[in-house]
Protein backbone atom coordinates (compact mmCIF):
# COMPACT_ATOMS: atom_id res chain seq x y z
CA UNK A 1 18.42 9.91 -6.01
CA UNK A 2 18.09 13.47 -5.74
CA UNK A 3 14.56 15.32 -5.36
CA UNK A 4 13.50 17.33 -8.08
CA UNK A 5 12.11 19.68 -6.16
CA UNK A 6 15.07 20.98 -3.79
CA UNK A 7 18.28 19.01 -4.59
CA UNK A 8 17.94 17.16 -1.08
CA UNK A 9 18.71 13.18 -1.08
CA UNK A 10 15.58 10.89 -1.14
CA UNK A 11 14.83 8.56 1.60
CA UNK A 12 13.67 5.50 0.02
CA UNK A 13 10.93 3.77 2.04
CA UNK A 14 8.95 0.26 1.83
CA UNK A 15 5.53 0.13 3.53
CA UNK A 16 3.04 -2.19 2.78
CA UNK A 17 4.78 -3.87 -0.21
CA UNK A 18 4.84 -0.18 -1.90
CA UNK A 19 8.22 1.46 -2.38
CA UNK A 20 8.26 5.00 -1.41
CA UNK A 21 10.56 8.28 -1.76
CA UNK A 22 10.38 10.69 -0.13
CA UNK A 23 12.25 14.39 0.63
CA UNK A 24 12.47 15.26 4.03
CA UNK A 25 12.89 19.06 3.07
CA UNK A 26 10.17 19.65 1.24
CA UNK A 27 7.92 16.37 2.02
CA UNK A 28 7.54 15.45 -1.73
CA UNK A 29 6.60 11.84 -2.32
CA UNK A 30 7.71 10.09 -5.50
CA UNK A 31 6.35 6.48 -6.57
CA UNK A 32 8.55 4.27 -9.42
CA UNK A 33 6.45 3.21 -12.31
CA UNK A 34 3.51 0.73 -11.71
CA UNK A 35 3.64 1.67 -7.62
CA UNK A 36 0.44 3.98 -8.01
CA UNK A 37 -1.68 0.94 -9.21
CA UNK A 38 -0.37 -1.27 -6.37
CA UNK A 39 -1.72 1.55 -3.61
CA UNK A 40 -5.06 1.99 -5.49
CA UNK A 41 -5.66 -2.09 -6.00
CA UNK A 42 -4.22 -2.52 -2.13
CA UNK A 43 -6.92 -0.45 -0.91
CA UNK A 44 -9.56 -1.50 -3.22
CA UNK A 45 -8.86 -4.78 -1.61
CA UNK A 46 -9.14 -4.05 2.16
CA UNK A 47 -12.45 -3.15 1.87
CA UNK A 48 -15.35 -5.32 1.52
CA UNK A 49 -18.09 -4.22 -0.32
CA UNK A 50 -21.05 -3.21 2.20
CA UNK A 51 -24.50 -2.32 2.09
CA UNK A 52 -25.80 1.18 0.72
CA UNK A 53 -27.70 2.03 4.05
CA UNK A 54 -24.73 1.15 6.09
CA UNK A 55 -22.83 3.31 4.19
CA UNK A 56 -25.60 6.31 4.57
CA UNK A 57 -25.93 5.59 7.98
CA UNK A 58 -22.25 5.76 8.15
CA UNK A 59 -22.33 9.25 6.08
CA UNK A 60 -24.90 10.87 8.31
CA UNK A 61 -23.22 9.97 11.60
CA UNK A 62 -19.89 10.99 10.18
CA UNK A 63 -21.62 14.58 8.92
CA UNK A 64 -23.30 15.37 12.20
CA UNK A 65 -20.34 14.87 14.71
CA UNK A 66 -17.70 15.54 12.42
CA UNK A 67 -15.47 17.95 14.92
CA UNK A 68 -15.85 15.01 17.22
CA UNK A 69 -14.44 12.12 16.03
CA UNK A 70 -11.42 10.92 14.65
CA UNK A 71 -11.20 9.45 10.45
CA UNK A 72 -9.90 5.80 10.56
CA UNK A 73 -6.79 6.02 8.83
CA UNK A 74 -6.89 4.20 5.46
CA UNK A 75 -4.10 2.36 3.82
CA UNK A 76 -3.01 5.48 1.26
CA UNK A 77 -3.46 7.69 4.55
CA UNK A 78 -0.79 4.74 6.23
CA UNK A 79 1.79 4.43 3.29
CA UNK A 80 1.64 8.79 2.51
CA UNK A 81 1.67 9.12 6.15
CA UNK A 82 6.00 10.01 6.25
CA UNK A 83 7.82 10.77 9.47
């Protein structure tokens, strides 16, 4: 498959039960039909529900040192995240 973008081949990819293709020109990501909903119900999934001061807690912290520390990568950062 070519990419619609620049012509280039597609590298075809499987992470985390989600086929991917990609361009390595350009970097432009293409997902086959229904692949979407499997990222968005995949990370739905890893994360348990928690409790709303935990979460504002979280969103202070996060707020006052955010030049400091690093984001946990999330699963759409992990399957987007192309070599």
């Amino acid at each position: 498959m070519r990419c619609p973008n620049c012509e280039t081949d597609l590298i075809s990819s499987h992470r985390q039960g989600v086929d991917v293709n990609y361009c390595p020109e350009c970097r432009g990501v293409w997902l086959e039909k229904g692949e979407l909903d499997k990222v968005v119900e995949a990370a739905s999934r890893d994360r348990p529900p928690e409790d709303p001061h935990t979460l504002l807690e979280r969103e202070r912290r996060h707020n006052a040192d955010m030049n400091e520390r690093l984001p946990r990568r999330t699963l759409v950062e992990d399957i987007f995240n192309i070599p």
